[in-house]
N, C-alpha and C. Protein backbone atom coordinates (compact mmCIF):
# COMPACT_ATOMS: atom_id res chain seq x y z
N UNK A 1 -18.87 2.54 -6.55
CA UNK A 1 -17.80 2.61 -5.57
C UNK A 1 -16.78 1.51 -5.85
N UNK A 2 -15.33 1.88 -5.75
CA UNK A 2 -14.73 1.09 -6.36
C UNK A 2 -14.11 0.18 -4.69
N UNK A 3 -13.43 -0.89 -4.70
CA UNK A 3 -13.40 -1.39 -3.81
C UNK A 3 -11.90 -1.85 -3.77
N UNK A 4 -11.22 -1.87 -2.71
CA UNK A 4 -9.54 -1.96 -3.25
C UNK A 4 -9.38 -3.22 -1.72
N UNK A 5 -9.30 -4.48 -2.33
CA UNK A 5 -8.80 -5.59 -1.67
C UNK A 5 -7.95 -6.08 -1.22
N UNK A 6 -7.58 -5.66 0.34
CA UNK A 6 -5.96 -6.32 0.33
C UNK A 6 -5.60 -7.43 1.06
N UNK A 7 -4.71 -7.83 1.40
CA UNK A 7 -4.48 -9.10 1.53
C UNK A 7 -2.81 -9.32 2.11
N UNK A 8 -2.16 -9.96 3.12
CA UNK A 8 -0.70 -10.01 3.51
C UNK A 8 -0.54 -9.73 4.61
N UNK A 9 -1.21 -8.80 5.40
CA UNK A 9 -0.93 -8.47 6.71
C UNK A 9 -0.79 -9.48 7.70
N UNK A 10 0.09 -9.22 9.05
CA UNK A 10 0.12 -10.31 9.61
C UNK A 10 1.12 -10.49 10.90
N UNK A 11 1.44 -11.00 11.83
CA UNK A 11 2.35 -11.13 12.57
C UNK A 11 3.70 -11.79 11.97
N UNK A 12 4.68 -11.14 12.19
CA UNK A 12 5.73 -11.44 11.78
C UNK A 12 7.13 -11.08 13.03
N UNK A 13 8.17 -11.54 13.17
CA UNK A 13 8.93 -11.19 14.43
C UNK A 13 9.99 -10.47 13.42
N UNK A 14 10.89 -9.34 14.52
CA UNK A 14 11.93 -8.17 13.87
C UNK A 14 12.53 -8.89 12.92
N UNK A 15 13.03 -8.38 12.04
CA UNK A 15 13.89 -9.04 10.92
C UNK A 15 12.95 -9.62 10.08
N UNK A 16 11.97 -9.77 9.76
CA UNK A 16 11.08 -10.63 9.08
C UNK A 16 10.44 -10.05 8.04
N UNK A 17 9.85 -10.43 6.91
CA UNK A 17 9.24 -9.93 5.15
C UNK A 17 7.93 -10.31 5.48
N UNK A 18 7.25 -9.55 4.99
CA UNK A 18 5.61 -9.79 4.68
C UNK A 18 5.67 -9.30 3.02
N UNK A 19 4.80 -9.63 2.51
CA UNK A 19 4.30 -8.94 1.30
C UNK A 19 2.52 -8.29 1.23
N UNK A 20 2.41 -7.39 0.97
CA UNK A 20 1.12 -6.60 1.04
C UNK A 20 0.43 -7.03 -0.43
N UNK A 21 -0.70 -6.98 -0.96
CA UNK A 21 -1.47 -6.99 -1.88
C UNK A 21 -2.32 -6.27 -1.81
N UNK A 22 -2.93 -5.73 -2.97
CA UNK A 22 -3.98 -4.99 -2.78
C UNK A 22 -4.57 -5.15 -4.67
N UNK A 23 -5.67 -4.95 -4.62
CA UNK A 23 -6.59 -5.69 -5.68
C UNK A 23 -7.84 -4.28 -6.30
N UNK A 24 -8.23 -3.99 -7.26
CA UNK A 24 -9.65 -3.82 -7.52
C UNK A 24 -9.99 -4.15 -8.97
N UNK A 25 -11.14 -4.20 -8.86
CA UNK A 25 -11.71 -4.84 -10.00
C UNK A 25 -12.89 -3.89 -10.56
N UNK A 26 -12.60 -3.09 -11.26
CA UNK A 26 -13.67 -1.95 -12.08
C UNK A 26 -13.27 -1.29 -13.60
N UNK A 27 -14.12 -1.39 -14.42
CA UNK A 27 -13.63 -1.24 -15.64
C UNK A 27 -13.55 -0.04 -16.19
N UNK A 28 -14.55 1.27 -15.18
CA UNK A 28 -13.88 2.33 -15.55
C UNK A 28 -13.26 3.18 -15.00
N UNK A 29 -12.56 3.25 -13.33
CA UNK A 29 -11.64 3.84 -13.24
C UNK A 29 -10.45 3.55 -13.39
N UNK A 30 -9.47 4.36 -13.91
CA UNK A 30 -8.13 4.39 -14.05
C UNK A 30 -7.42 5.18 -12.84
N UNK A 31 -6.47 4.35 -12.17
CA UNK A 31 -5.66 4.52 -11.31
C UNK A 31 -4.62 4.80 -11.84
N UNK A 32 -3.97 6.20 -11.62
CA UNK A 32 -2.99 7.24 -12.18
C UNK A 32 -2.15 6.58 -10.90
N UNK A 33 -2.04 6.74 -9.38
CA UNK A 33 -1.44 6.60 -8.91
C UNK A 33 -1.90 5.32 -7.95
N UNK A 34 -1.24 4.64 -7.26
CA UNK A 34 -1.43 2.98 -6.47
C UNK A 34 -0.55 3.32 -5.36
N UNK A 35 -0.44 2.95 -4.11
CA UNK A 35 0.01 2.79 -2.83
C UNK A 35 -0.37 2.48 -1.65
N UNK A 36 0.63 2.61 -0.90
CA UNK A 36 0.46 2.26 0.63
C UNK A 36 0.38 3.09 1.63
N UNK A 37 0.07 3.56 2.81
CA UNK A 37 -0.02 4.62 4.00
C UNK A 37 -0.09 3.22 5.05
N UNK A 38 -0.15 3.84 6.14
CA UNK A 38 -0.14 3.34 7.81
C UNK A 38 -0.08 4.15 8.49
N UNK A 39 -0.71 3.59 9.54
CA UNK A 39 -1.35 4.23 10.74
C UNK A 39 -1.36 3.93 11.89
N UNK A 40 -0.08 3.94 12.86
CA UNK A 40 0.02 3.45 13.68
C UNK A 40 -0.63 3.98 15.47
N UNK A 41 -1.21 3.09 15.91
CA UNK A 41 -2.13 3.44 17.59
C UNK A 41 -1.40 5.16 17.58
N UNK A 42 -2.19 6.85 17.99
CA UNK A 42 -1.26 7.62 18.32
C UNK A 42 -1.36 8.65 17.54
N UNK A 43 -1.10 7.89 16.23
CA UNK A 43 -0.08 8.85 15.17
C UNK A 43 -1.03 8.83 14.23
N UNK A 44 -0.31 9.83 13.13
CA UNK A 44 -1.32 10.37 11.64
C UNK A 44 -1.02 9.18 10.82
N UNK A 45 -1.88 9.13 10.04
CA UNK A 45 -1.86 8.44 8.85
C UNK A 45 -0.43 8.95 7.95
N UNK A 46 0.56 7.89 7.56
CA UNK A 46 1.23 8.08 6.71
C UNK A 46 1.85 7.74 5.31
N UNK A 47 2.23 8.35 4.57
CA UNK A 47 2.64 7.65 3.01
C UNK A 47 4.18 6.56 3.46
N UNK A 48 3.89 5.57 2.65
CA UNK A 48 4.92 4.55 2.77
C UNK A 48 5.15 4.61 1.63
N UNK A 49 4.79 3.82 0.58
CA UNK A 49 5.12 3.67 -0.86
C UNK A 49 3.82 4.42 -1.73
N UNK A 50 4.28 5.07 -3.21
CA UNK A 50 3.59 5.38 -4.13
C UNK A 50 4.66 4.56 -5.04
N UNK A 51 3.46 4.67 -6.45
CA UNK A 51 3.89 4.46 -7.31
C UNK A 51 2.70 4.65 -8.81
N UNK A 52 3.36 5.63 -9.60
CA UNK A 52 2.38 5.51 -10.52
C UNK A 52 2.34 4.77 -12.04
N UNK A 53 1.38 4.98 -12.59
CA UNK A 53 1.22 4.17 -13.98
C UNK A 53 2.47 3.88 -14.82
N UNK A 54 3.48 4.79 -14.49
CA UNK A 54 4.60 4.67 -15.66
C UNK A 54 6.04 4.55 -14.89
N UNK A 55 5.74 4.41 -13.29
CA UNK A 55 6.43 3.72 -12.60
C UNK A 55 7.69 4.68 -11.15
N UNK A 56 7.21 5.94 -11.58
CA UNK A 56 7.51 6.88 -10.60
C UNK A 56 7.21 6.36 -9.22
N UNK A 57 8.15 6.34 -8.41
CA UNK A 57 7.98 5.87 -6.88
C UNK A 57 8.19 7.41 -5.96
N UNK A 58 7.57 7.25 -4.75
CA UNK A 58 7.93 7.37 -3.66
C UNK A 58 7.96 6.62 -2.08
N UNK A 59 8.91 7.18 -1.21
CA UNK A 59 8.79 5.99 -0.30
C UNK A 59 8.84 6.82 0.92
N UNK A 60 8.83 6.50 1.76
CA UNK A 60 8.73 7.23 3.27
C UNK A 60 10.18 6.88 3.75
N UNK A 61 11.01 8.22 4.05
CA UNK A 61 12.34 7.86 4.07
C UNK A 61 12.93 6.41 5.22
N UNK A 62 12.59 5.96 5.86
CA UNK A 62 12.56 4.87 6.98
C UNK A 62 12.26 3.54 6.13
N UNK A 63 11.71 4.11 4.84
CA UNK A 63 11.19 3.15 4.06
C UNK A 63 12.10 2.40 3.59
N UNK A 64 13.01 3.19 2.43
CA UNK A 64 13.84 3.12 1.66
C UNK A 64 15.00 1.89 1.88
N UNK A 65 15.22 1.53 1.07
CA UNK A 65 16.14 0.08 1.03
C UNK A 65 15.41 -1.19 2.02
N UNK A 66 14.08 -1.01 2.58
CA UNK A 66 13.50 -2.21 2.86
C UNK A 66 12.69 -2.25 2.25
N UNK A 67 11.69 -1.78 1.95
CA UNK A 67 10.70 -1.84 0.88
C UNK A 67 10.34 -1.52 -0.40
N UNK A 68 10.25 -2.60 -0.68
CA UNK A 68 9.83 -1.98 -2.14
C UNK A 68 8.19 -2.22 -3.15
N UNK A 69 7.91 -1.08 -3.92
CA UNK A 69 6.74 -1.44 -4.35
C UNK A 69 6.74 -1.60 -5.24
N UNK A 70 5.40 -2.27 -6.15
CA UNK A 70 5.62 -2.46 -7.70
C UNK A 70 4.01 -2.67 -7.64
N UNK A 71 3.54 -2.98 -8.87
CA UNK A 71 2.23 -2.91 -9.47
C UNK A 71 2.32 -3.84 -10.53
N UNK A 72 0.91 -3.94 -10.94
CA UNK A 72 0.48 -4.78 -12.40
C UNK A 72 -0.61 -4.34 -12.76
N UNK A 73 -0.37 -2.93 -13.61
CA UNK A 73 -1.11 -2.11 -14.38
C UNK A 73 -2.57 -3.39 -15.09
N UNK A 74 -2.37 -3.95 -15.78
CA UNK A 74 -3.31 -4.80 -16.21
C UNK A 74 -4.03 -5.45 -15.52
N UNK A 75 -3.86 -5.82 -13.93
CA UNK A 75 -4.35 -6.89 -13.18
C UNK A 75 -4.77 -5.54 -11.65
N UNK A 76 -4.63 -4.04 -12.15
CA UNK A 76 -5.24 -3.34 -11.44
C UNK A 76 -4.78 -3.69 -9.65
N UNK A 77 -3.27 -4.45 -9.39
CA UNK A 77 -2.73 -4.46 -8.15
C UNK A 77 -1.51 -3.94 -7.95
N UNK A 78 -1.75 -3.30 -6.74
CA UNK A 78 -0.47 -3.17 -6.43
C UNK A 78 0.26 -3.79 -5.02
N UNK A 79 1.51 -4.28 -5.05
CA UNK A 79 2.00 -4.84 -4.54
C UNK A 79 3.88 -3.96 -3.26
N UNK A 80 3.61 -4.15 -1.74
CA UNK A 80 4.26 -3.72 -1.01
C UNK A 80 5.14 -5.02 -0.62
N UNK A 81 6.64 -4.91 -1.22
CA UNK A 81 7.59 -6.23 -0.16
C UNK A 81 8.20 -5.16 0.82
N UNK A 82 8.33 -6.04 1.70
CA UNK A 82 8.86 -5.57 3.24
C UNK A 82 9.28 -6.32 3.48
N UNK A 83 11.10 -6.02 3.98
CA UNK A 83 11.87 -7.03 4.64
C UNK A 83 12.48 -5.73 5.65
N UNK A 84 13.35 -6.81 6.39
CA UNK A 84 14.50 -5.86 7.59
C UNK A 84 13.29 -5.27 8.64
N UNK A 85 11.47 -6.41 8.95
CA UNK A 85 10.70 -5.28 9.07
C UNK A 85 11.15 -5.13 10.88
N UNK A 86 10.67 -3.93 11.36
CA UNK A 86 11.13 -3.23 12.61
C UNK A 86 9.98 -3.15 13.39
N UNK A 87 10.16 -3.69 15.03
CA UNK A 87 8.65 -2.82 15.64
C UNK A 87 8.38 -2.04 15.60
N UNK A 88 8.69 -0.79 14.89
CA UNK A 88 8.19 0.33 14.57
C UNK A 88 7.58 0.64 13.77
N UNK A 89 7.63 -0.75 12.52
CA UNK A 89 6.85 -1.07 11.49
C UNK A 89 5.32 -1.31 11.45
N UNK A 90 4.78 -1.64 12.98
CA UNK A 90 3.49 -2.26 13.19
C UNK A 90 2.62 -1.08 13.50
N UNK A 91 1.54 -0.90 12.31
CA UNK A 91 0.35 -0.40 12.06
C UNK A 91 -0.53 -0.99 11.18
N UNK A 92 -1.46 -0.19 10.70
CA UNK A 92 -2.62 -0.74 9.86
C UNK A 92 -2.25 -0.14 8.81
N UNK A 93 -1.60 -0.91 7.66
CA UNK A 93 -1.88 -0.19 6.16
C UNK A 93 -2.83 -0.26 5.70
N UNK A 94 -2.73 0.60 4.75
CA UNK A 94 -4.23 1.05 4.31
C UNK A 94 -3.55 1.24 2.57
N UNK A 95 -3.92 0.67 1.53
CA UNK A 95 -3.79 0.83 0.29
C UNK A 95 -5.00 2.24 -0.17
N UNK A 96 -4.18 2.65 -1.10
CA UNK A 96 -4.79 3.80 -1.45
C UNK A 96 -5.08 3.74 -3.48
N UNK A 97 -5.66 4.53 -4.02
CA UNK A 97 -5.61 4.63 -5.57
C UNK A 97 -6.45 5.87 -5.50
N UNK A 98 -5.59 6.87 -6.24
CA UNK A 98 -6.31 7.95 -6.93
C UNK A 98 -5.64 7.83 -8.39
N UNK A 99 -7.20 8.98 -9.52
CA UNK A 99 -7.08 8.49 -10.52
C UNK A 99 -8.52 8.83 -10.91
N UNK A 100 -9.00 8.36 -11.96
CA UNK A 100 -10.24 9.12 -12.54
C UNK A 100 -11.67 8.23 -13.57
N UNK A 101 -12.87 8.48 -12.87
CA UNK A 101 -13.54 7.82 -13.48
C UNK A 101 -14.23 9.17 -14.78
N UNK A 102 -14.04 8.42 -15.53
CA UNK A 102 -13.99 9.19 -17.18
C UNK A 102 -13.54 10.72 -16.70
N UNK A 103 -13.89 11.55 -16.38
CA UNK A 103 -12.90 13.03 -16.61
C UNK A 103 -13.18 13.24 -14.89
N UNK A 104 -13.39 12.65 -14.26
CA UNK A 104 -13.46 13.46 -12.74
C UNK A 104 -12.44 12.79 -11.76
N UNK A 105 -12.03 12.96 -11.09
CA UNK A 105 -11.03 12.75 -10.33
C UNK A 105 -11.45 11.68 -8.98
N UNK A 106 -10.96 10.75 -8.59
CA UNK A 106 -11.54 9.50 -7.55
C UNK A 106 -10.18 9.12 -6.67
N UNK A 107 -10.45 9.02 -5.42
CA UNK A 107 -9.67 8.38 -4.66
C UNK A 107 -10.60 7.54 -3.70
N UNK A 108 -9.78 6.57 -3.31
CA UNK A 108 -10.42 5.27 -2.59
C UNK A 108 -9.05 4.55 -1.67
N UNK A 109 -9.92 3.85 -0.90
CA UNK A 109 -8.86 3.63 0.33
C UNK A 109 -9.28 1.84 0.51
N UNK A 110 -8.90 1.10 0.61
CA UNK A 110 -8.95 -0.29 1.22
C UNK A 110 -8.97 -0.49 2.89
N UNK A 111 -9.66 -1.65 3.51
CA UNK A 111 -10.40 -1.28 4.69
C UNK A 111 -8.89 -1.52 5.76
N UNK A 112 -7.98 -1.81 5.29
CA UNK A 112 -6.62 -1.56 6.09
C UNK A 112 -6.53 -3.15 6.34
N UNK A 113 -4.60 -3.52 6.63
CA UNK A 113 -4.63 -4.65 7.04
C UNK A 113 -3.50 -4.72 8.18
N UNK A 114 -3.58 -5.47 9.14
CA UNK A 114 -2.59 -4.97 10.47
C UNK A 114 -0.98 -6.07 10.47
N UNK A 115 -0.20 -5.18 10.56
CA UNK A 115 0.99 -5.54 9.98
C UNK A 115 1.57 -5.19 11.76
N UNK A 116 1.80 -6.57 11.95
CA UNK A 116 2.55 -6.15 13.94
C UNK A 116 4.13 -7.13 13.67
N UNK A 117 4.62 -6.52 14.44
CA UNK A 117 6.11 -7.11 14.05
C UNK A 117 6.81 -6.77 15.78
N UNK A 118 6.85 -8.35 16.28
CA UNK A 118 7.40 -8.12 17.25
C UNK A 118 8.82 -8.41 17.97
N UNK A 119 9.27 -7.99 18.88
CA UNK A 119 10.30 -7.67 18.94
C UNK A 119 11.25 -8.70 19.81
């Protein structure tokens, strides 16, 4: 079981940057794709940022021009900046990686980290 470590979450007031981390450490799956979701009290789980191996993004349109994601293919993290953030911003992200251990297909989720931004 692969284990995806994150790290950044936090209280922050409107207008304010956090940066997200997220980590795993396993030598044989390959993560095709790396990102972020949230889940706020209420509501469904949602996509915030993707991004895959060769650098294709997506973002959750609310997203766009505050956040941005990036990765470090070699160091198996990927990384969420957030600025301009909004109380509407405050849920639990949850880092995600799908991708494949030798020919079968794997997805895995990180245990979420709570991102509150008040107003």
């Amino acid at each position: 079981q692969v284990q995806l470590v994150e790290s950044g979450g936090g209280l922050v007031q409107s207008g304010g940057s956090l940066r997200l981390s997220c980590a795993f450490s396993d030598r044989i799956f390959r993560a095709v794709v790396m990102g972020w979701y949230r889940q706020a009290p209420g509501k469904q789980r949602e996509l915030v940022a993707t991004m895959t191996t060769d650098g294709s993004t997506r973002y959750l349109d609310t997203a766009k021009g505050r956040f941005t994601i990036s990765r470090d293919n070699a160091k198996n993290t990927v990384y969420l900046q957030m600025i301009s953030l909004k109380p509407e911003d405050t849920a639990v992200y949850y880092c995600n990686a799908r991708g494949k251990v030798l020919f079968s297909d794997r997805e895995y989720w990180g245990q979420g980290t709570q991102v509150t931004v008040s107003s």
